[in-house]
C-alpha atoms as a PDB file:
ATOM      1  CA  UNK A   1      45.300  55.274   0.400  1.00  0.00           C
ATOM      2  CA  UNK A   2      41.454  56.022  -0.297  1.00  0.00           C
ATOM      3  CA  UNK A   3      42.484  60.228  -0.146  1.00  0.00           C
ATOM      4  CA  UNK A   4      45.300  59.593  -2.617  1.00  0.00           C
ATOM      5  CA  UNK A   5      43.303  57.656  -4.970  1.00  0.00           C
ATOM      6  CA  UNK A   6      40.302  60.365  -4.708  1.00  0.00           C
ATOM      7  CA  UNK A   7      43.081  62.968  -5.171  1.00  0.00           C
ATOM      8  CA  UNK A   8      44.308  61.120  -8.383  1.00  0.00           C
ATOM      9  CA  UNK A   9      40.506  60.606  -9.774  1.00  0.00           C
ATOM     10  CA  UNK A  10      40.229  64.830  -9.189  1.00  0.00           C
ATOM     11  CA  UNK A  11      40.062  66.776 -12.274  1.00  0.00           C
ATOM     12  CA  UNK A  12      43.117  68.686 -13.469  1.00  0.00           C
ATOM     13  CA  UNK A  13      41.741  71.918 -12.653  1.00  0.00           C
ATOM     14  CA  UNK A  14      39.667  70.805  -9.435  1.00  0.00           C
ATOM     15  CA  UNK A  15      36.207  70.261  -9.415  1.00  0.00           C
ATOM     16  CA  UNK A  16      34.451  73.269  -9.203  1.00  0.00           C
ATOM     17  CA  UNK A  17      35.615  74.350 -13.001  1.00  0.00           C
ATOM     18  CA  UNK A  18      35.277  70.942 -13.870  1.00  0.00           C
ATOM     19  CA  UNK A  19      31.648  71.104 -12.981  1.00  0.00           C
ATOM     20  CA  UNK A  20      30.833  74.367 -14.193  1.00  0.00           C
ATOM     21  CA  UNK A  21      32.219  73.012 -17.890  1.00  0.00           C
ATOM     22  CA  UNK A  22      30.355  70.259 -17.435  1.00  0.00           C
ATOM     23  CA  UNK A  23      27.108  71.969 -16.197  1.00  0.00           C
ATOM     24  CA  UNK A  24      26.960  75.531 -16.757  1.00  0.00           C
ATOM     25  CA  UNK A  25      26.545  77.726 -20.417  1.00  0.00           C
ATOM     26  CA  UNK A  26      28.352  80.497 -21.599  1.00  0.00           C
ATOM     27  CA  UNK A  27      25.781  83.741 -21.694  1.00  0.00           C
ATOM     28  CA  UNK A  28      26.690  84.724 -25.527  1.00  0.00           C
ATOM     29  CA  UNK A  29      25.926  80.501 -26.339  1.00  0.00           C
ATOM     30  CA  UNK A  30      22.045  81.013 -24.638  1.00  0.00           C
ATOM     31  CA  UNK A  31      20.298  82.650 -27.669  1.00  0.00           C
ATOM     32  CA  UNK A  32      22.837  80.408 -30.235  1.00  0.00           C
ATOM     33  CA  UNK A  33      21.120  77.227 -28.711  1.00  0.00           C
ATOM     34  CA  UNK A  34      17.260  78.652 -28.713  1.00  0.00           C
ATOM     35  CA  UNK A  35      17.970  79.821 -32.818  1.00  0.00           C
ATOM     36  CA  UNK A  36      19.410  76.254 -33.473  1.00  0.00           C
ATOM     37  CA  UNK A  37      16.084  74.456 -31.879  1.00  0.00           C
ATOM     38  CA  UNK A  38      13.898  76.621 -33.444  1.00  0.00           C
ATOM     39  CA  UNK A  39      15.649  75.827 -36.735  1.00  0.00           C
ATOM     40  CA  UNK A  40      15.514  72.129 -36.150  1.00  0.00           C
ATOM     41  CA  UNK A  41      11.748  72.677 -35.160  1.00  0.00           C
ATOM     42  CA  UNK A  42      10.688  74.536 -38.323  1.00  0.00           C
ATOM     43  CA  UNK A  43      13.174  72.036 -40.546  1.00  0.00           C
ATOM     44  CA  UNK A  44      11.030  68.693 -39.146  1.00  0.00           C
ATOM     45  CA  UNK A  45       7.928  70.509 -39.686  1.00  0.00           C
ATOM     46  CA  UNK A  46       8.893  70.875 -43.364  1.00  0.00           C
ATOM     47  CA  UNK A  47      10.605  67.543 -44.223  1.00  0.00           C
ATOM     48  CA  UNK A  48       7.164  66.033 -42.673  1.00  0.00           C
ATOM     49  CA  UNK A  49       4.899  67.624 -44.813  1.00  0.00           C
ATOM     50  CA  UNK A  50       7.474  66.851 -47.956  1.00  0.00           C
ATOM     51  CA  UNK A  51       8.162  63.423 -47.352  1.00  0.00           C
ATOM     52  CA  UNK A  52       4.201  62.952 -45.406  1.00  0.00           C
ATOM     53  CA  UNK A  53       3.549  61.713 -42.136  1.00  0.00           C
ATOM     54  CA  UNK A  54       4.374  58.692 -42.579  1.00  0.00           C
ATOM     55  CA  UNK A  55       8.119  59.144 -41.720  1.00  0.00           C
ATOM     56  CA  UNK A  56       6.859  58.863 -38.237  1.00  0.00           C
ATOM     57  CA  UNK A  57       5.288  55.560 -38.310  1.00  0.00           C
ATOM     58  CA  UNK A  58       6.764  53.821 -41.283  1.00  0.00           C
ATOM     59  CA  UNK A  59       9.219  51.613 -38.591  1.00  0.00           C
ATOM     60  CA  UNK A  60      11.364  49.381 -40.732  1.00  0.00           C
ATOM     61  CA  UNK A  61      15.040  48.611 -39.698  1.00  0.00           C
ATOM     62  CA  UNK A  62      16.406  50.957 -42.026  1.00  0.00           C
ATOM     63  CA  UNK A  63      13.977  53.482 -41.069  1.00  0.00           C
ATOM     64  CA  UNK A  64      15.078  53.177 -37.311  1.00  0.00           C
ATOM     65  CA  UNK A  65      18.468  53.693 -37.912  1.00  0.00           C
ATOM     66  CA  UNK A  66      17.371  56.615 -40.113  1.00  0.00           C
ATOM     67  CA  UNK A  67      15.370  58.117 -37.588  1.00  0.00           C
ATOM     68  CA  UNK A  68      17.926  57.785 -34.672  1.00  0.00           C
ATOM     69  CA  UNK A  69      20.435  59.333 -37.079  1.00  0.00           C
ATOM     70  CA  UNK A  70      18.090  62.422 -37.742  1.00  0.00           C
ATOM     71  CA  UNK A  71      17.947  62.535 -33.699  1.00  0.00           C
ATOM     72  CA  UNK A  72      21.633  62.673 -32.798  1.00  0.00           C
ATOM     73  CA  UNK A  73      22.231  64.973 -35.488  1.00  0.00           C
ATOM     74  CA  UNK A  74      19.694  67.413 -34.376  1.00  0.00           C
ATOM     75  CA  UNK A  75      20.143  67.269 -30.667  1.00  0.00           C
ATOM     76  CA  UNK A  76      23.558  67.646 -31.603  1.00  0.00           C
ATOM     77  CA  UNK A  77      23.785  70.637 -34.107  1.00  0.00           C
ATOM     78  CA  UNK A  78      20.920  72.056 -31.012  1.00  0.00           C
ATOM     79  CA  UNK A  79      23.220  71.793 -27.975  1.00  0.00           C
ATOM     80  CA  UNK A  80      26.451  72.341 -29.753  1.00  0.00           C
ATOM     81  CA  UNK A  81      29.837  72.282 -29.297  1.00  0.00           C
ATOM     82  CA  UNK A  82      30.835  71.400 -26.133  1.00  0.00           C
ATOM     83  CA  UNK A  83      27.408  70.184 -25.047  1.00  0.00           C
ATOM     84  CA  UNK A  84      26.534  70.725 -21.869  1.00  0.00           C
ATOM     85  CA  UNK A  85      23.641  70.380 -19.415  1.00  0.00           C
ATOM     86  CA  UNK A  86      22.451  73.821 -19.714  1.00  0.00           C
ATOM     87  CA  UNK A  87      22.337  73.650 -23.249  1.00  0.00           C
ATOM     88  CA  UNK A  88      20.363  70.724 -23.143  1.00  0.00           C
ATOM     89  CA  UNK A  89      17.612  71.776 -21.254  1.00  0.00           C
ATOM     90  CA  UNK A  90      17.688  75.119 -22.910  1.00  0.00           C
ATOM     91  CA  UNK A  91      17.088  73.344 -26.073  1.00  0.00           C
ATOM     92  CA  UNK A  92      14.320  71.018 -24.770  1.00  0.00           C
ATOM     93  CA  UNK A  93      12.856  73.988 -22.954  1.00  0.00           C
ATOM     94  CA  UNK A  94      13.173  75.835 -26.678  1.00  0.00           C
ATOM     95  CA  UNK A  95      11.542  72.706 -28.401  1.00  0.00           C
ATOM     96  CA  UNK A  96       8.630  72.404 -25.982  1.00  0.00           C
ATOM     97  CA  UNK A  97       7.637  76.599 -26.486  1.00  0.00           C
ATOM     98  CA  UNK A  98       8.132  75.970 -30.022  1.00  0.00           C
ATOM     99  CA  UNK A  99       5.352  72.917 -29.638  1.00  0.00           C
ATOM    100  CA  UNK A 100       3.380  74.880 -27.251  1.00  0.00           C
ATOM    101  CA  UNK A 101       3.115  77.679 -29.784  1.00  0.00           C
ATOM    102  CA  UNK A 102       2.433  75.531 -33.001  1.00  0.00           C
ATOM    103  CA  UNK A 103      -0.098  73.704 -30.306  1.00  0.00           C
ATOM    104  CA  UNK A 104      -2.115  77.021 -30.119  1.00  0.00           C
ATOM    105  CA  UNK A 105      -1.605  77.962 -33.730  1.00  0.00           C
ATOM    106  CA  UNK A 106      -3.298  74.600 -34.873  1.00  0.00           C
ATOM    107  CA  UNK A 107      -6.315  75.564 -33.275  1.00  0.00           C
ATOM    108  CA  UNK A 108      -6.753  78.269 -36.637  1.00  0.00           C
ATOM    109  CA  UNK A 109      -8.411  76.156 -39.223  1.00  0.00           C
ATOM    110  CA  UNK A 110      -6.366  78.153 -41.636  1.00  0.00           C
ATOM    111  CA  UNK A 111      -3.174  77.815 -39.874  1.00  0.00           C
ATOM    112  CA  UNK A 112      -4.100  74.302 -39.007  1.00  0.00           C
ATOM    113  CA  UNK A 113      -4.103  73.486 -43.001  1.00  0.00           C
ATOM    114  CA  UNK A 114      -0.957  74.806 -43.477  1.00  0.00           C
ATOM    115  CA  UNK A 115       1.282  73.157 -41.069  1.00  0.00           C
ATOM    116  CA  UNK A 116      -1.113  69.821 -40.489  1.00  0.00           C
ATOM    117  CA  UNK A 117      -1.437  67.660 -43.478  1.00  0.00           C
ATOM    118  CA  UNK A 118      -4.865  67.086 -43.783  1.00  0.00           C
ATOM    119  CA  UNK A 119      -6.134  62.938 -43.382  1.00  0.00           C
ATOM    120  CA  UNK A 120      -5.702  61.253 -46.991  1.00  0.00           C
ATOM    121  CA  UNK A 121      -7.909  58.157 -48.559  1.00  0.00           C
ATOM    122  CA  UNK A 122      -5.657  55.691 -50.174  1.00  0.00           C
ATOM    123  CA  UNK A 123      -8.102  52.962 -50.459  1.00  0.00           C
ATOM    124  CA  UNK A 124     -11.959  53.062 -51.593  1.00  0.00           C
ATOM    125  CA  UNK A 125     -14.353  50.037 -51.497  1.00  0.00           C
ATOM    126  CA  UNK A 126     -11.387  48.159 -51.898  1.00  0.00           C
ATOM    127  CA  UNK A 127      -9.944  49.583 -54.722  1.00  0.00           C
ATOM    128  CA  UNK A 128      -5.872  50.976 -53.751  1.00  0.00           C
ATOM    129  CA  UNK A 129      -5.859  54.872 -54.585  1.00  0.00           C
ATOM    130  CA  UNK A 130      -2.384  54.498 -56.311  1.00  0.00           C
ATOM    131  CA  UNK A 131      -2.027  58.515 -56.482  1.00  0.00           C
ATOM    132  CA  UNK A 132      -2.918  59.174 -52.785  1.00  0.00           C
ATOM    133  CA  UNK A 133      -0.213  56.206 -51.852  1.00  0.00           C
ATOM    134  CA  UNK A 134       2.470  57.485 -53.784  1.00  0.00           C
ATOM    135  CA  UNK A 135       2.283  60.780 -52.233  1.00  0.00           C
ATOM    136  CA  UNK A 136       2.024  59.833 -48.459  1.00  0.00           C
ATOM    137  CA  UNK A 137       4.676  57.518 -48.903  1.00  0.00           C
ATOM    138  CA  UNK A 138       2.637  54.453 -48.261  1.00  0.00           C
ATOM    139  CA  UNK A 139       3.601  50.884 -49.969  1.00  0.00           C
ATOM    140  CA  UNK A 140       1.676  47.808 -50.883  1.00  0.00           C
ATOM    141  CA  UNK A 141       3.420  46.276 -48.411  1.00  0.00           C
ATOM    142  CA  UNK A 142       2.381  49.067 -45.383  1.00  0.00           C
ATOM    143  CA  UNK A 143      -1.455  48.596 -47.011  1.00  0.00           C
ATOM    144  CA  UNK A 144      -1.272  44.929 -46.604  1.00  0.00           C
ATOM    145  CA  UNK A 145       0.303  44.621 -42.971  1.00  0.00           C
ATOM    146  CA  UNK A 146      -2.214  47.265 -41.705  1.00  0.00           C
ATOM    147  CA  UNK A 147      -5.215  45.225 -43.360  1.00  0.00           C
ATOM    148  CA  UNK A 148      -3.680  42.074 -41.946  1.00  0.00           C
ATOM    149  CA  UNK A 149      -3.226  43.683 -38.259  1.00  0.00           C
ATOM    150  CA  UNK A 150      -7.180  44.899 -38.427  1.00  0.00           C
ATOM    151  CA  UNK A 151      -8.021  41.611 -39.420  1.00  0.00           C
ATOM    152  CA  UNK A 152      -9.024  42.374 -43.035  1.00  0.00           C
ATOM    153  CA  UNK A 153      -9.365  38.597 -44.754  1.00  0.00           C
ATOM    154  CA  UNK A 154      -9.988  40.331 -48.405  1.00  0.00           C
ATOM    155  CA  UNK A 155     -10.084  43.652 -50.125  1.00  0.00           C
ATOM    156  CA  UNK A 156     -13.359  43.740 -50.973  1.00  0.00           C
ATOM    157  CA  UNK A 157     -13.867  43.695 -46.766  1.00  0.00           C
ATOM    158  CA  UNK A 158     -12.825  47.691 -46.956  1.00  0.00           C
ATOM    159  CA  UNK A 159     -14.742  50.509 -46.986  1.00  0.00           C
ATOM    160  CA  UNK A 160     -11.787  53.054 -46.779  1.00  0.00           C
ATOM    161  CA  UNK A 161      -8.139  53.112 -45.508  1.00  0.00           C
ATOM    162  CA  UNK A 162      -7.327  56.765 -44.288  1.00  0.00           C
ATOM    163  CA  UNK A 163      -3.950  57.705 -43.714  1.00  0.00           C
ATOM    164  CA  UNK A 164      -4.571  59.958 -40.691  1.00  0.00           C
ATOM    165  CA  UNK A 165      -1.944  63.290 -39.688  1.00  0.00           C
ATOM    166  CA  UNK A 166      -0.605  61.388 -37.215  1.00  0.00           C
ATOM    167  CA  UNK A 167       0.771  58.576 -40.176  1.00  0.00           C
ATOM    168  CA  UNK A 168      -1.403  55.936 -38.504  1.00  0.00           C
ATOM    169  CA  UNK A 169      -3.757  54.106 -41.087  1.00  0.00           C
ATOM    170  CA  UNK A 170      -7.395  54.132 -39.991  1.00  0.00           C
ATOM    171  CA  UNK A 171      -9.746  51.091 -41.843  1.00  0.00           C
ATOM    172  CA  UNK A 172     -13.477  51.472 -41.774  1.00  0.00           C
ATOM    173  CA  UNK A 173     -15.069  48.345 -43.058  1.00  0.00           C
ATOM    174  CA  UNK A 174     -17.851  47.802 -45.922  1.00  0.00           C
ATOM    175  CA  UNK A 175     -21.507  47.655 -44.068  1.00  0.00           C
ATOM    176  CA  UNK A 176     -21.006  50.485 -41.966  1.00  0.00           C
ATOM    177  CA  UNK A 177     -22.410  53.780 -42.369  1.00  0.00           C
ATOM    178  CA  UNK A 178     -20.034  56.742 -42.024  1.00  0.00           C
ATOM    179  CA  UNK A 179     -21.378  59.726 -40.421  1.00  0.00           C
ATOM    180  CA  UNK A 180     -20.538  62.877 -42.599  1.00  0.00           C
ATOM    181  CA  UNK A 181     -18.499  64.872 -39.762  1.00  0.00           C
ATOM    182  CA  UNK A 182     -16.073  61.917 -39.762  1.00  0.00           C
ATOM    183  CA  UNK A 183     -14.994  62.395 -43.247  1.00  0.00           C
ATOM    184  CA  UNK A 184     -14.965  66.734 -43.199  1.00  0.00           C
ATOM    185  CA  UNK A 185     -10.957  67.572 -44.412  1.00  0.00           C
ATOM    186  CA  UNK A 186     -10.575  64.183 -45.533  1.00  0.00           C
ATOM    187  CA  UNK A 187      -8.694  64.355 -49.422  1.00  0.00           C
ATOM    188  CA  UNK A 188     -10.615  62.035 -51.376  1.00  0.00           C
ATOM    189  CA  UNK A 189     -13.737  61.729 -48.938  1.00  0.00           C
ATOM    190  CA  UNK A 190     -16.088  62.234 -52.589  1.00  0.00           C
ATOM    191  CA  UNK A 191     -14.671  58.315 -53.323  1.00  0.00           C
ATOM    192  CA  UNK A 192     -16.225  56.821 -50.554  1.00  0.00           C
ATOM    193  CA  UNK A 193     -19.602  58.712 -51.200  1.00  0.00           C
ATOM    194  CA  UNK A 194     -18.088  61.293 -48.366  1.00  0.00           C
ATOM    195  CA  UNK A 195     -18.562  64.921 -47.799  1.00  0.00           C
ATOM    196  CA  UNK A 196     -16.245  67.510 -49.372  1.00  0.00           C
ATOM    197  CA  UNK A 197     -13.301  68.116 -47.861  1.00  0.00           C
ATOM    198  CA  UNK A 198     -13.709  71.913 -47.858  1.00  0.00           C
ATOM    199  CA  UNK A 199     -17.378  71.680 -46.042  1.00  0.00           C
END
């Protein structure tokens, strides 16, 4: 009973195809799957510094769904058609050189300003820089919750709101002193009596 249920659960053309299918690549699909996640790689590395950093941290409902969307559609123009295991770890393999690489190239200050975006004031002694917000994608609304999770009580409470590479806000309060190295590559250090961002 338990061999002729095993035989009926047995793939069509027996296992060993079925696995290799499953499992294995095709040699010509190798360097198809690298090209594709190197693609993908260079596209996010664009659309971030079009639409700013905050893409990645900006975590509405919408933005979720948006964001998984962007995934599956990636992973899945990377691995291909049929997707496989060995495409799958050839593309993650792929991905993590391509960070590796851009990991080492960042280390060029040069390099580093092209494919970083550089930190960003979008609020000075408590004054919103409406400019600075617009362009890294940040609403009243983002300002407001990040002032209310730092446990801002009123504007005039900020120093400067910095809206770091990474997307994260960073809030320095009114009282303290900055030191100078802190605000080197920051656009719009010169409103908070900063450095210049070239220095």
């Amino acid at each position: 009973m338990t061999a002729s249920v095993l035989a009926d659960a047995a793939p069509p053309d027996g296992w060993g195809a079925a696995l290799a299918r499953t499992l294995g690549i095709d040699a010509w699909r190798i360097p198809v799957v690298m090209i594709s996640a190197v693609g993908v790689y260079l596209a996010f590395l664009v659309l971030v510094r079009v639409f700013g950093s905050r893409i990645l941290t900006a975590w509405s409902t919408f933005d979720a769904v948006v964001i998984i969307m962007f995934g599956a559609v990636a992973g899945r123009v990377i691995i291909g058609h049929p997707p496989t295991l060995s495409a799958g770890l050839i593309g993650l393999l792929t991905l993590m050189a391509m960070e590796a690489l851009f990991g080492g190239v960042r280390r060029v200050r040069s390099a580093r300003l092209a494919i970083t975006a550089s930190p960003v004031v979008i609020m000075a002694h408590g004054q919103r820089v409406e400019d600075a917000m617009r362009r890294q994608h940040v609403t009243g609304a983002d300002l407001a919750s990040a002032l209310r999770r730092a446990g801002v009580t009123a504007l005039d409470q900020v120093q400067c709101v910095i809206v770091e590479p990474t997307g994260a806000l960073s809030i320095l309060r009114e009282g303290e002193e900055i030191a100078p190295e802190l605000l080197r590559g920051v656009v719009g250090a010169e409103l908070i009596g900063g450095v210049n961002r070239d220095a």
